[in-house]
N, C-alpha and C. Protein backbone atom coordinates (compact mmCIF):
# COMPACT_ATOMS: atom_id res chain seq x y z
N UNK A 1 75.99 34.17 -58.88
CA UNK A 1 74.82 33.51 -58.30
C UNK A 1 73.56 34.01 -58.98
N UNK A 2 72.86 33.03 -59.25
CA UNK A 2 71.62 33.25 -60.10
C UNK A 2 70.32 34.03 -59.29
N UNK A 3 69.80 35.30 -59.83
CA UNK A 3 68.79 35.60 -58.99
C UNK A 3 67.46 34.76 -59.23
N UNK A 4 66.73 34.19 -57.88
CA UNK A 4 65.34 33.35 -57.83
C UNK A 4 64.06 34.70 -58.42
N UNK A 5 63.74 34.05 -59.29
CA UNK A 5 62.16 34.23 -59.71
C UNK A 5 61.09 34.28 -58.77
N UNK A 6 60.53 35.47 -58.43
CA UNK A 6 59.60 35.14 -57.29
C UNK A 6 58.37 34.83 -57.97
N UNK A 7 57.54 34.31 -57.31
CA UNK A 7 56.72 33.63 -57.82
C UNK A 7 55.39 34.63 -57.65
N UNK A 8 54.37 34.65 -58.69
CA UNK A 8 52.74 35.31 -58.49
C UNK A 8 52.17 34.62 -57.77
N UNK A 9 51.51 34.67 -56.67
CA UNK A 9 50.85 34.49 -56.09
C UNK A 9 49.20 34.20 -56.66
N UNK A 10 48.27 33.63 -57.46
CA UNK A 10 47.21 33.18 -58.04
C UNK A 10 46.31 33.48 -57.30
N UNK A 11 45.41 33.93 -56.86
CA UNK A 11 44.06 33.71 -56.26
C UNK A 11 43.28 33.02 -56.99
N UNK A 12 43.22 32.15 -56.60
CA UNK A 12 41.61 31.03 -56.94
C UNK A 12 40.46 32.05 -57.24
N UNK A 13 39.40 32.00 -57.98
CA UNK A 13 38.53 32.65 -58.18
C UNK A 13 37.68 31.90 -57.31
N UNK A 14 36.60 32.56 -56.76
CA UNK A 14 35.31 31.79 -55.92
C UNK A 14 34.12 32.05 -56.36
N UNK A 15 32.93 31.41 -56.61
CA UNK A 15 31.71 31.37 -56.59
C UNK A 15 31.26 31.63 -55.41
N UNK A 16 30.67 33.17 -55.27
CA UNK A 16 30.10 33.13 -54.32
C UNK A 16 28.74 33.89 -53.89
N UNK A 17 27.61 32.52 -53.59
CA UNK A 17 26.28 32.64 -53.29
C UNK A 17 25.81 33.20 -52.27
N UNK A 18 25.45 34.14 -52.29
CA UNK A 18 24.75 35.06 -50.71
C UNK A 18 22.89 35.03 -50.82
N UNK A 19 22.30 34.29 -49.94
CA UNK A 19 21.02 33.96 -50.01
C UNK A 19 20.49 35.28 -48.77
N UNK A 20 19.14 34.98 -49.07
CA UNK A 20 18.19 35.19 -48.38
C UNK A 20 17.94 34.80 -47.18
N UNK A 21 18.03 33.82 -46.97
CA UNK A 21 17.17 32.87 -46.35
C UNK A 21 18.18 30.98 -45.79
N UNK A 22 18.03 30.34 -45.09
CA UNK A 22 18.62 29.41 -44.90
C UNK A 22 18.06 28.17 -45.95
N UNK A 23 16.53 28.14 -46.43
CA UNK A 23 16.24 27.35 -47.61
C UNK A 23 16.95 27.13 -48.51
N UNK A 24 17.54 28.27 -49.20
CA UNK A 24 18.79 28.62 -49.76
C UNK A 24 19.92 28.18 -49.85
N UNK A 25 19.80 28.32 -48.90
CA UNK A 25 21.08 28.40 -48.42
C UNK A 25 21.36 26.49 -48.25
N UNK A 26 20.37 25.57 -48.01
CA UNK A 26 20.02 24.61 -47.50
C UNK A 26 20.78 23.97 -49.12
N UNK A 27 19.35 24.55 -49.86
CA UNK A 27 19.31 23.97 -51.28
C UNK A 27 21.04 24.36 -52.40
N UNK A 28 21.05 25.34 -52.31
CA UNK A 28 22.61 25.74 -53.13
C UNK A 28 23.65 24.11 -52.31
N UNK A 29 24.09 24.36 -51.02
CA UNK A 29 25.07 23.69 -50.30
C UNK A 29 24.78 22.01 -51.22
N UNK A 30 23.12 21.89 -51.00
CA UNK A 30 22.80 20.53 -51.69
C UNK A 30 23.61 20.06 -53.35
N UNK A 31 23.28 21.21 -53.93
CA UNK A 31 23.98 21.26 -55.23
C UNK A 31 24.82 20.94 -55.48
N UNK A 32 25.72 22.27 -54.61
CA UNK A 32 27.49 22.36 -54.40
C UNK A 32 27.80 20.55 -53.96
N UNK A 33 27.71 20.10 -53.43
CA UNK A 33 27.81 18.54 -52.67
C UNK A 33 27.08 17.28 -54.02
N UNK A 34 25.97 17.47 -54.13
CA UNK A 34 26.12 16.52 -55.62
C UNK A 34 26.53 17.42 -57.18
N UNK A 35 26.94 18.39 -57.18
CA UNK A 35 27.62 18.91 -58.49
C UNK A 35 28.84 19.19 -58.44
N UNK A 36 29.16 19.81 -57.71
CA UNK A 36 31.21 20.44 -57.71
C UNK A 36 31.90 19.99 -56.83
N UNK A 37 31.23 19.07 -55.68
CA UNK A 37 32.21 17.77 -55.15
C UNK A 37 32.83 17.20 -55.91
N UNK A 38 32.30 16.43 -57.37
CA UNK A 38 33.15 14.94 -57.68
C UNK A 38 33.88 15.89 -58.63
N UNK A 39 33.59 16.94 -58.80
CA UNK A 39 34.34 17.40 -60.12
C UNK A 39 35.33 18.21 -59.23
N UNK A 40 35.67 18.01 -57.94
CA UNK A 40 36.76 19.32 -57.34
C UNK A 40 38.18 18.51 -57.67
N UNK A 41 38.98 18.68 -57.71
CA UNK A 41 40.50 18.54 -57.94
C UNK A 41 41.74 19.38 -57.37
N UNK A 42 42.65 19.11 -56.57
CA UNK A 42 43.73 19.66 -56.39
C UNK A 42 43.86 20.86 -56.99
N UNK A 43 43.51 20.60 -58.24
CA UNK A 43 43.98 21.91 -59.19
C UNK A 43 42.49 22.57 -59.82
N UNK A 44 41.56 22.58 -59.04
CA UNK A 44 40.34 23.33 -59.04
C UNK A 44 40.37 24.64 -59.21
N UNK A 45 39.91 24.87 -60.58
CA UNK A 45 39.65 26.20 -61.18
C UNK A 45 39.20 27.45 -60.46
N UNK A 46 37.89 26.78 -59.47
CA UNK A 46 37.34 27.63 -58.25
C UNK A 46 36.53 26.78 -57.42
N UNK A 47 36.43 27.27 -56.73
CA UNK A 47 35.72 27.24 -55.62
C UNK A 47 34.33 27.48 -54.82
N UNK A 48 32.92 27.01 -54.27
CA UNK A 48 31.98 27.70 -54.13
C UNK A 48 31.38 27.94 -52.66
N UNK A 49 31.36 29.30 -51.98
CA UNK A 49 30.74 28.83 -50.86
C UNK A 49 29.42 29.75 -51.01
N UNK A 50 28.67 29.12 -49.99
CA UNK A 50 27.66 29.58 -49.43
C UNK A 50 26.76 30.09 -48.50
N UNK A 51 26.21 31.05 -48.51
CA UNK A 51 26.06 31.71 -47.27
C UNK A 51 24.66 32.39 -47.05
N UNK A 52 23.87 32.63 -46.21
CA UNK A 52 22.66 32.94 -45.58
C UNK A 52 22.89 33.80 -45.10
N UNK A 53 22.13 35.21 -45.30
CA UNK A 53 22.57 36.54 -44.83
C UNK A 53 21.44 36.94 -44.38
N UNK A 54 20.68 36.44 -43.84
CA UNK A 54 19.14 36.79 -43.23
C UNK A 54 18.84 38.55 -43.99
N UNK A 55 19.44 38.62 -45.20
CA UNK A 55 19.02 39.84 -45.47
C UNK A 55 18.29 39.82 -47.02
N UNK A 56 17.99 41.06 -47.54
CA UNK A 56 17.02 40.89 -49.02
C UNK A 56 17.23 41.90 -49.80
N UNK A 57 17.23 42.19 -51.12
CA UNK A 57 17.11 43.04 -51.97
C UNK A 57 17.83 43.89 -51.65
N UNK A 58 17.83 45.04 -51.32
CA UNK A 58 18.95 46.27 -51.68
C UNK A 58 19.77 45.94 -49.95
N UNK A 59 19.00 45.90 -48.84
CA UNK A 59 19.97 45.46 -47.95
C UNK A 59 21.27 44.35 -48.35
N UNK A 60 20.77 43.13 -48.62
CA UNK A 60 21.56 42.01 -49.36
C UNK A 60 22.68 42.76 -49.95
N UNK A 61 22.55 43.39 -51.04
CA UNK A 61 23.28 43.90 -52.06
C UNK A 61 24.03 44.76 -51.22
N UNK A 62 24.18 45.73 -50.16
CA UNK A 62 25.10 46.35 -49.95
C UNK A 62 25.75 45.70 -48.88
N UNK A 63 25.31 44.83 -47.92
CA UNK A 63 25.84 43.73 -47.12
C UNK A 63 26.92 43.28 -47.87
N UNK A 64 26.64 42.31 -48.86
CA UNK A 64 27.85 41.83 -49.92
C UNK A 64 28.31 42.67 -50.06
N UNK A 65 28.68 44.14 -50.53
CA UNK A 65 29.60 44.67 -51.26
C UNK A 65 30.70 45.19 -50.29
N UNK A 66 30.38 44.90 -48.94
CA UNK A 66 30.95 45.65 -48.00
C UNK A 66 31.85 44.04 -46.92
N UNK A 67 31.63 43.04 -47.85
CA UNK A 67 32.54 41.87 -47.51
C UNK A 67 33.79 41.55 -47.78
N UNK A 68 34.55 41.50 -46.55
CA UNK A 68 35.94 41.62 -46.83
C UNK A 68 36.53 41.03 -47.51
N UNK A 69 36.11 39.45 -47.87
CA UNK A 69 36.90 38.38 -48.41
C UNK A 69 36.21 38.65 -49.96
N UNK A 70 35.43 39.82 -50.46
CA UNK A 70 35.22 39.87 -51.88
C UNK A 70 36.75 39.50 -52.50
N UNK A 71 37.20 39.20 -54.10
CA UNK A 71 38.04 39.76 -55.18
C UNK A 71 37.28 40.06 -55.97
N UNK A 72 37.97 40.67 -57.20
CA UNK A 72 37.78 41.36 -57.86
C UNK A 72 37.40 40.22 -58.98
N UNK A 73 38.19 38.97 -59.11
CA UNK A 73 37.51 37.95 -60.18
C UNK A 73 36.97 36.77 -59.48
N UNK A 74 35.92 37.03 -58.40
CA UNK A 74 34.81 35.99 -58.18
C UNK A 74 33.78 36.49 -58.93
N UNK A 75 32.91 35.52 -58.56
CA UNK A 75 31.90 35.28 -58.66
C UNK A 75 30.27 35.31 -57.84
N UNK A 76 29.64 36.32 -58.11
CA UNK A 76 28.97 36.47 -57.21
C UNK A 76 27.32 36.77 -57.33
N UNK A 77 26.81 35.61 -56.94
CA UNK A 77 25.03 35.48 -56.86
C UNK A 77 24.64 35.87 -55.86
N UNK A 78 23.58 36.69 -55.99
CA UNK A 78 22.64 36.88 -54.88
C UNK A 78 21.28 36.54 -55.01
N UNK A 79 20.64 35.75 -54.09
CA UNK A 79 19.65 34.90 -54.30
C UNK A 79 18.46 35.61 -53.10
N UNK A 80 17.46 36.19 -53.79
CA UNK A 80 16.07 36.73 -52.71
C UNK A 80 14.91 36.36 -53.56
N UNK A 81 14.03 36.99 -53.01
CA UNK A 81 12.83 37.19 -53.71
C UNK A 81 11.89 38.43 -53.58
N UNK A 82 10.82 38.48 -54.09
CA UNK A 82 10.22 39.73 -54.53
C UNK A 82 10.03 39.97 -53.25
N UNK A 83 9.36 39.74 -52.35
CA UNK A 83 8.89 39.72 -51.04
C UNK A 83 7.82 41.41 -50.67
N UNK A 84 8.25 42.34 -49.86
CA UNK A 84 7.87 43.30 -49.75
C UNK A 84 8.25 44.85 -50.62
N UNK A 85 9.48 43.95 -51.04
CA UNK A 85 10.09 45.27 -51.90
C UNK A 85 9.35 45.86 -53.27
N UNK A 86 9.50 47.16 -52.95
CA UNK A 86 8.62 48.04 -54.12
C UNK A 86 9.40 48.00 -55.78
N UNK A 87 9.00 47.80 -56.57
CA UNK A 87 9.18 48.02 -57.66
C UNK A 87 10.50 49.06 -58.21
N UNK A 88 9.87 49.74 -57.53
CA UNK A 88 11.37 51.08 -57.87
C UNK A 88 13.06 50.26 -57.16
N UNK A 89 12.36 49.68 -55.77
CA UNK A 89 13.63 49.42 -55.35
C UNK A 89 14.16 48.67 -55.57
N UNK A 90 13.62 47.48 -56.38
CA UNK A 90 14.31 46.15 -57.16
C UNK A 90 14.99 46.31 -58.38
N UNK A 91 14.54 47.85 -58.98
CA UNK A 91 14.78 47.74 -60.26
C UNK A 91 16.27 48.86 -59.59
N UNK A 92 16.28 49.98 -59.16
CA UNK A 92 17.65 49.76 -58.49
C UNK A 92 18.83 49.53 -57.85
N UNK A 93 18.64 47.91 -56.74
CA UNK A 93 19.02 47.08 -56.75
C UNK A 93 19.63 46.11 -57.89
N UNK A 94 18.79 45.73 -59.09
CA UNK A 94 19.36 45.10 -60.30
C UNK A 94 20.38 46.21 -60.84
N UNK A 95 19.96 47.79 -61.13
CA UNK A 95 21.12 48.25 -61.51
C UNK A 95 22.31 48.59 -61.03
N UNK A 96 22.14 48.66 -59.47
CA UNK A 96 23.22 48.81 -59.07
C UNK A 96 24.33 47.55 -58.77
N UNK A 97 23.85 46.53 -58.98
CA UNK A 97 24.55 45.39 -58.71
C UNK A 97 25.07 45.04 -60.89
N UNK A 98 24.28 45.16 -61.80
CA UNK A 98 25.02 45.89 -62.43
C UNK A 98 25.88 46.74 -62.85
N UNK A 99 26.22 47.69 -62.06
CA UNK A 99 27.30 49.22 -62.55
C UNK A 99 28.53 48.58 -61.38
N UNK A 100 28.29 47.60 -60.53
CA UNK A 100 28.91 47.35 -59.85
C UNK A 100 30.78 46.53 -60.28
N UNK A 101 31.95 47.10 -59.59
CA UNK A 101 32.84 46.27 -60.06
C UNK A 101 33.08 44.82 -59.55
N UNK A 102 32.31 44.15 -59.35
CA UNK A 102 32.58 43.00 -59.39
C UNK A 102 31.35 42.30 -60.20
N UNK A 103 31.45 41.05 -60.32
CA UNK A 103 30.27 40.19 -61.47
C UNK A 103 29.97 39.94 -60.81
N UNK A 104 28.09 40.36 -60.62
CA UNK A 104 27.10 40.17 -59.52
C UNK A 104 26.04 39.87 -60.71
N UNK A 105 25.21 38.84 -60.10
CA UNK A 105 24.34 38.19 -61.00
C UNK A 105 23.05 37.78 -59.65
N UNK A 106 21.77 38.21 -60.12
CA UNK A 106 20.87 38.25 -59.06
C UNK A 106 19.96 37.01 -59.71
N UNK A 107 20.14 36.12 -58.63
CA UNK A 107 18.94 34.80 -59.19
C UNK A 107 17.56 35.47 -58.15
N UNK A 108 16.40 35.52 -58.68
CA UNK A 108 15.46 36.68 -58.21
C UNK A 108 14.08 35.13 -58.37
N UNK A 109 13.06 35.28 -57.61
CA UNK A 109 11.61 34.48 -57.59
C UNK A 109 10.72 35.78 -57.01
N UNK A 110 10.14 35.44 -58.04
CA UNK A 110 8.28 36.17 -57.62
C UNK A 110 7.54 34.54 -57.70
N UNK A 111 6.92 34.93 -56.33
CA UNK A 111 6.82 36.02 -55.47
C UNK A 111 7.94 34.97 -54.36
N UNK A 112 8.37 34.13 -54.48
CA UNK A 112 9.69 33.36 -53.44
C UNK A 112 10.07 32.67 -53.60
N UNK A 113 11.31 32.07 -53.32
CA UNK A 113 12.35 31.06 -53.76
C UNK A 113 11.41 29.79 -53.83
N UNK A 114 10.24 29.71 -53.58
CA UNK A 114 8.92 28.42 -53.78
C UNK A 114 8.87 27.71 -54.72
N UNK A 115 8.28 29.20 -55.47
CA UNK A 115 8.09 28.75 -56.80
C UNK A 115 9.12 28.11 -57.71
N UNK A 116 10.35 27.72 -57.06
CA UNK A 116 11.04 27.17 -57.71
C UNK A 116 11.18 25.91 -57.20
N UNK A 117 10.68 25.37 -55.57
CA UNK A 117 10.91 24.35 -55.37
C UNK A 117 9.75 23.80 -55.66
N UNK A 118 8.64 24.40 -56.11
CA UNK A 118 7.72 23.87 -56.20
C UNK A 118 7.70 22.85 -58.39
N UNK A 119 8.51 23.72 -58.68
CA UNK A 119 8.73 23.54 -59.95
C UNK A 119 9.46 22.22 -60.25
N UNK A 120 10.48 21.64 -59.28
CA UNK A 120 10.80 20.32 -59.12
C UNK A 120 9.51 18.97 -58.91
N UNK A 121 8.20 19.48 -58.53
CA UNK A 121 7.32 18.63 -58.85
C UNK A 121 6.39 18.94 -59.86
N UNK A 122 6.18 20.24 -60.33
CA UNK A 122 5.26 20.34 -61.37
C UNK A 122 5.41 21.93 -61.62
N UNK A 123 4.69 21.72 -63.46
CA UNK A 123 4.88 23.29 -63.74
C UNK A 123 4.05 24.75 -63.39
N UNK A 124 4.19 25.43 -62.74
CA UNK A 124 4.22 26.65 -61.96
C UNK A 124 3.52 27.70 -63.10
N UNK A 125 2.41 27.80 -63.00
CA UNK A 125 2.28 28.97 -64.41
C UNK A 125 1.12 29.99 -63.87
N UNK A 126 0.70 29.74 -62.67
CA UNK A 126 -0.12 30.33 -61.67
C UNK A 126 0.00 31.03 -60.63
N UNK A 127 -0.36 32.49 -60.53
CA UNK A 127 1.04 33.31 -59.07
C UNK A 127 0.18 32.55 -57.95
N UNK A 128 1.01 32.21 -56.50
CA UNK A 128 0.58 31.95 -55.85
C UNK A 128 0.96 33.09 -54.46
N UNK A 129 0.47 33.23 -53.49
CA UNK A 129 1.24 33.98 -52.24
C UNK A 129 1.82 32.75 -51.63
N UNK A 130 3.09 33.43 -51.07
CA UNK A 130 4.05 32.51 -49.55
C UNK A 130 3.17 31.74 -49.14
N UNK A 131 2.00 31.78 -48.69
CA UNK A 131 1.41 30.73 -47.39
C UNK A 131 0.35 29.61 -48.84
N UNK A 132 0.54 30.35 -49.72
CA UNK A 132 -0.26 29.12 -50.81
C UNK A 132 0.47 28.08 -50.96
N UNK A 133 1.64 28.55 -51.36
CA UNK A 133 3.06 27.73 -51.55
C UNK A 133 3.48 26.79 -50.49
N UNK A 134 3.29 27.42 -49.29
CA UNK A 134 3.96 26.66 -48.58
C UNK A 134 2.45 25.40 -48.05
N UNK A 135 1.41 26.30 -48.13
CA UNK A 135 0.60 24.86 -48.11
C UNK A 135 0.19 24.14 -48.75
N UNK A 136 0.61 24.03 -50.36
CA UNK A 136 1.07 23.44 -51.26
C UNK A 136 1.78 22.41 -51.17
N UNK A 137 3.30 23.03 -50.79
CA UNK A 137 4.47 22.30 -50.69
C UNK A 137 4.26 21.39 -48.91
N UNK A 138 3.30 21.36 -48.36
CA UNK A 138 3.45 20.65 -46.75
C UNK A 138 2.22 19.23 -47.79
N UNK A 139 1.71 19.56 -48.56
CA UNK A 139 1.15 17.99 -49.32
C UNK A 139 1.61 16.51 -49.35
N UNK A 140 0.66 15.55 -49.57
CA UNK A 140 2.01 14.43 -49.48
C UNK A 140 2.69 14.00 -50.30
N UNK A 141 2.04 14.33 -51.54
CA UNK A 141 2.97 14.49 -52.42
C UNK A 141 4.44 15.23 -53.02
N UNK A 142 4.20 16.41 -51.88
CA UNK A 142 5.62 17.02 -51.66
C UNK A 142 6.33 16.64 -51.00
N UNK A 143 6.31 17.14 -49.59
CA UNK A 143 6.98 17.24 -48.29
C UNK A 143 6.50 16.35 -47.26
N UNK A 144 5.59 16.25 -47.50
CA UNK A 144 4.46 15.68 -46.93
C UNK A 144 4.60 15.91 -44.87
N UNK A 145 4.75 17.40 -45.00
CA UNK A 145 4.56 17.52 -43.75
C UNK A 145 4.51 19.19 -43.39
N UNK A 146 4.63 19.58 -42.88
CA UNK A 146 4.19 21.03 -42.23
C UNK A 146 5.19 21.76 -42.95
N UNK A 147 5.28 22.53 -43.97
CA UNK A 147 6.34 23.26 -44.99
C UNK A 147 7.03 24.29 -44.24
N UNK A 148 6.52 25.12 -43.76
CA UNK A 148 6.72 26.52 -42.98
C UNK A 148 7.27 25.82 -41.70
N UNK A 149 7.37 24.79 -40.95
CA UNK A 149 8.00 24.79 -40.04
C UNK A 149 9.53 24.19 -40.02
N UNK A 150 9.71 23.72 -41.44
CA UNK A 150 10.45 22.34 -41.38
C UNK A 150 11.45 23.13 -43.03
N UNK A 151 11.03 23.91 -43.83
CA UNK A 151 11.67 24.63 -44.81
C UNK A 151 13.05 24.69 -44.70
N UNK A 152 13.42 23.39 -46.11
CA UNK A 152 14.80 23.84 -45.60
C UNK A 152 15.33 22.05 -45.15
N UNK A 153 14.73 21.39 -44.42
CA UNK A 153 15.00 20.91 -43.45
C UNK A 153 14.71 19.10 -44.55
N UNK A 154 14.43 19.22 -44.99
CA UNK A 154 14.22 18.03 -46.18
C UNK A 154 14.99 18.11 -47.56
N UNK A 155 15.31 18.94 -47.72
CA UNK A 155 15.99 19.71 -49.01
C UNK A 155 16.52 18.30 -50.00
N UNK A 156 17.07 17.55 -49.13
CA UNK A 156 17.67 16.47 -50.15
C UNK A 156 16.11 15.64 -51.02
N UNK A 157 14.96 16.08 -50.56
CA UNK A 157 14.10 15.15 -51.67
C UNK A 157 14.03 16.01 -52.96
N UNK A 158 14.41 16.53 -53.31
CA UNK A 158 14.70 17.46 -54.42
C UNK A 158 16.11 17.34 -55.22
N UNK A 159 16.87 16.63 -54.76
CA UNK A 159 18.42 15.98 -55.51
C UNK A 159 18.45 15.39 -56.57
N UNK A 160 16.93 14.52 -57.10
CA UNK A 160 16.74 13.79 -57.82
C UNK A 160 15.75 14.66 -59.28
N UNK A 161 14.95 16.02 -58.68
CA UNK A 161 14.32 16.24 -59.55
C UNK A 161 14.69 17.84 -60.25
N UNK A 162 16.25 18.09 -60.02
CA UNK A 162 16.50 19.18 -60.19
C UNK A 162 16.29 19.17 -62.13
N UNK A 163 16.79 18.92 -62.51
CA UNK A 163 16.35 18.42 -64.07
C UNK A 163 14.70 18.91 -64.54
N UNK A 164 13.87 18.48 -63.65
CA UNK A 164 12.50 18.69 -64.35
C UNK A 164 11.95 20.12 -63.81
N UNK A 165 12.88 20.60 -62.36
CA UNK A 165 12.57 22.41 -62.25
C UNK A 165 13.08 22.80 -63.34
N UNK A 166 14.29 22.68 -63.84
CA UNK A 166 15.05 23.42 -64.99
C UNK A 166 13.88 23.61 -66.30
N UNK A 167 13.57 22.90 -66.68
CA UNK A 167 12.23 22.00 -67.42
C UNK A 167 11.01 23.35 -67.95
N UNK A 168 10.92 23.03 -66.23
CA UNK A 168 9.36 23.74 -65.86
C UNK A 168 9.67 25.32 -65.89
N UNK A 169 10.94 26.00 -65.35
CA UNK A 169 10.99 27.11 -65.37
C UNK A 169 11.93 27.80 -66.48
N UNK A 170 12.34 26.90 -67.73
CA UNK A 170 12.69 27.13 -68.94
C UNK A 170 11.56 27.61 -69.54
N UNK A 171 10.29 27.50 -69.13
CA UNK A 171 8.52 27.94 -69.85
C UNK A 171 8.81 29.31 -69.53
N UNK A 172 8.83 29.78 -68.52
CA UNK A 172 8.80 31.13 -67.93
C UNK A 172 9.66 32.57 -68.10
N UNK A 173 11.23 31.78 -68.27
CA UNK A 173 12.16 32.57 -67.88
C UNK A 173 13.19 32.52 -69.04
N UNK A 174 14.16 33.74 -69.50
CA UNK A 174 14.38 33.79 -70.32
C UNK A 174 16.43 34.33 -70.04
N UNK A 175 17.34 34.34 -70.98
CA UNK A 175 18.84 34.55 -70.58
C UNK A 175 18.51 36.13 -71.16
N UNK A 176 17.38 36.18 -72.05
CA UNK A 176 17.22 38.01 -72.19
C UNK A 176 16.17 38.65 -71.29
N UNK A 177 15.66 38.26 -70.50
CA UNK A 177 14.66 39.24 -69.94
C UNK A 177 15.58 40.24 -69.16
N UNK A 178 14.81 41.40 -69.48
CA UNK A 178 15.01 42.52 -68.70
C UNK A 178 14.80 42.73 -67.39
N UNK A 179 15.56 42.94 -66.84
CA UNK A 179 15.09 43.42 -64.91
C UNK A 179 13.48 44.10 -64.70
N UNK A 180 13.06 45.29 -66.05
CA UNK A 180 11.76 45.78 -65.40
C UNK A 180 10.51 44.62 -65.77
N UNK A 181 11.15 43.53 -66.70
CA UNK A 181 10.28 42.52 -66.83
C UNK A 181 10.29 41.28 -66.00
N UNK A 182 11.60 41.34 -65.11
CA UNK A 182 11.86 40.19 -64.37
C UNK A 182 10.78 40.36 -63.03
N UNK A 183 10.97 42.03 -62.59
CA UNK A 183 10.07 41.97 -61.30
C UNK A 183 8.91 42.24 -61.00
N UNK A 184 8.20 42.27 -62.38
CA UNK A 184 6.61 42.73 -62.71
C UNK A 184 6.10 40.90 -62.93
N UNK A 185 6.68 40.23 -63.72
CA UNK A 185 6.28 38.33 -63.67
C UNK A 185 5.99 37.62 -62.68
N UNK A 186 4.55 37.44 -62.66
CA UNK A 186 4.29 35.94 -61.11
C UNK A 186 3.49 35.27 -61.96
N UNK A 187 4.00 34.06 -62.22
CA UNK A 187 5.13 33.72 -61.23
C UNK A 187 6.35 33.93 -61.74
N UNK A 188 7.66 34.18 -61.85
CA UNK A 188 9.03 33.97 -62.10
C UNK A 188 9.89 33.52 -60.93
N UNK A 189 11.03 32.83 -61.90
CA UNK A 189 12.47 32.24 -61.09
C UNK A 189 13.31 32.69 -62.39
N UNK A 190 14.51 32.80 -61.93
CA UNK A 190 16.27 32.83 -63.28
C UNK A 190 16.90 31.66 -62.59
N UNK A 191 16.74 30.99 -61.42
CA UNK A 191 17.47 30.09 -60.97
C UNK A 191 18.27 29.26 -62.17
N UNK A 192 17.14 28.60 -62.65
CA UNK A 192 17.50 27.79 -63.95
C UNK A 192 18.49 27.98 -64.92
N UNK A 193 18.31 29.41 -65.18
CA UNK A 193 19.53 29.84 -66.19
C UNK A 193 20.82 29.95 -65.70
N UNK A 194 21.11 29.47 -64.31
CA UNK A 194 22.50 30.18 -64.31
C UNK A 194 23.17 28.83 -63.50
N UNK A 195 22.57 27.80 -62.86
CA UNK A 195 22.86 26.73 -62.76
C UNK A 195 23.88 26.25 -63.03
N UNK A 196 23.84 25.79 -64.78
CA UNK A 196 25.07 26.09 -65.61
C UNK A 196 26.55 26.59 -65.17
N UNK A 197 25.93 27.87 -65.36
CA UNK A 197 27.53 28.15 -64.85
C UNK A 197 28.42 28.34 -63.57
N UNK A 198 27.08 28.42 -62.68
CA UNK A 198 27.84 27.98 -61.29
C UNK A 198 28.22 26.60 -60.84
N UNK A 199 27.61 25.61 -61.68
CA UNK A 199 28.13 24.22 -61.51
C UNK A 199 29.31 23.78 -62.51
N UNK A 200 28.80 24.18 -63.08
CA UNK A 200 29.88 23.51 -64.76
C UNK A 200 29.11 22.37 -65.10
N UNK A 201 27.55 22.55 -65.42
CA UNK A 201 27.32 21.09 -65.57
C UNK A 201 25.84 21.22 -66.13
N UNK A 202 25.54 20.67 -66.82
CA UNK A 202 23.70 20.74 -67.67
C UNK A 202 23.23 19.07 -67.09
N UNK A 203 23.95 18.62 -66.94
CA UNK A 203 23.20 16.92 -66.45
C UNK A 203 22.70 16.60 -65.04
N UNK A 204 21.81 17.00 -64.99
CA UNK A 204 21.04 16.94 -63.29
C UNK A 204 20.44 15.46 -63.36
């Protein structure tokens, strides 16, 4: 009698996005749904979820590392912004999510994930603070309604202009900048650069 071959067991690799914030969290899910929906298949390479961790910068970072459903070959973004955090502590936050064993890749905005939605209507080359931005973005040409109350909550008018953020924050941002140059820049976003490879896709 022939002995059966047991079989390896595969883990799917996952993409997986840990935000800030539910904006985020709003906007990624938007993506995931017009980018790696039509392209998912039975036999899907990976997988992406997404998640809102009401947390930031070095909190964020050890939150994730201490998640059960990590492996060892996902994929893993963490998405904040500069916000209150000091200089010293961003820069080791970036390294420690560097030295880290799993592939952690920090999509980072000075001074907030804004300046990137703001970059879907025009180019951004001016620092602004949170409440500039957001009364910016409540215009009618944006949102055209109260930004800060509703953030998040419109997300799909931005489905159409992801292409011209990429655009606008290709001026700014670079696949070599350095971390002590990433968190000293306002305005900056990396969103743009990594798009790509969490979608599988350059055609917005």
């Amino acid at each position: 009698m022939r002995k059966r071959k047991s079989k390896k067991l595969n883990l799917r690799p996952t993409v997986r996005i840990y935000c800030e914030g539910k904006t985020e969290e709003n906007y990624f899910n938007m993506l995931k749904q017009e980018y790696h929906q039509a392209n998912v298949s039975i036999n899907s390479r990976y997988s992406i979820k997404v998640k809102a961790m009401a947390r930031s910068g070095m909190a964020l970072l050890h939150d994730v590392l201490e998640d059960p459903k990590l492996n060892i070959q996902d994929k893993i973004y963490l998405v904040f912004d500069h916000d209150e955090h000091s200089q010293q502590e961003l820069l080791e936050c970036f390294d420690l999510a560097k030295k880290s064993k799993y592939d952690i890749t920090i999509l980072f905005s000075n001074i907030c994930f804004e300046v990137w939605i703001l970059m879907h209507f025009e180019p951004v080359t001016a620092a602004y603070t949170r409440p500039q931005l957001f009364s910016k973005l409540s215009g009618k040409q944006y949102f055209n309604e109260e930004y800060s109350r509703n953030k998040g909550q419109k997300i799909n008018i931005l489905r159409d202009k992801v292409s011209t953020a990429v655009k606008n924050a290709n001026r700014i941002s670079s696949p070599n900048d350095e971390s002590t140059k990433i968190i000293k820049k306002d305005p900056y976003t990396n969103v743009n650069l990594y798009l790509k490879d969490i979608f599988q896709t350059d055609q917005y």
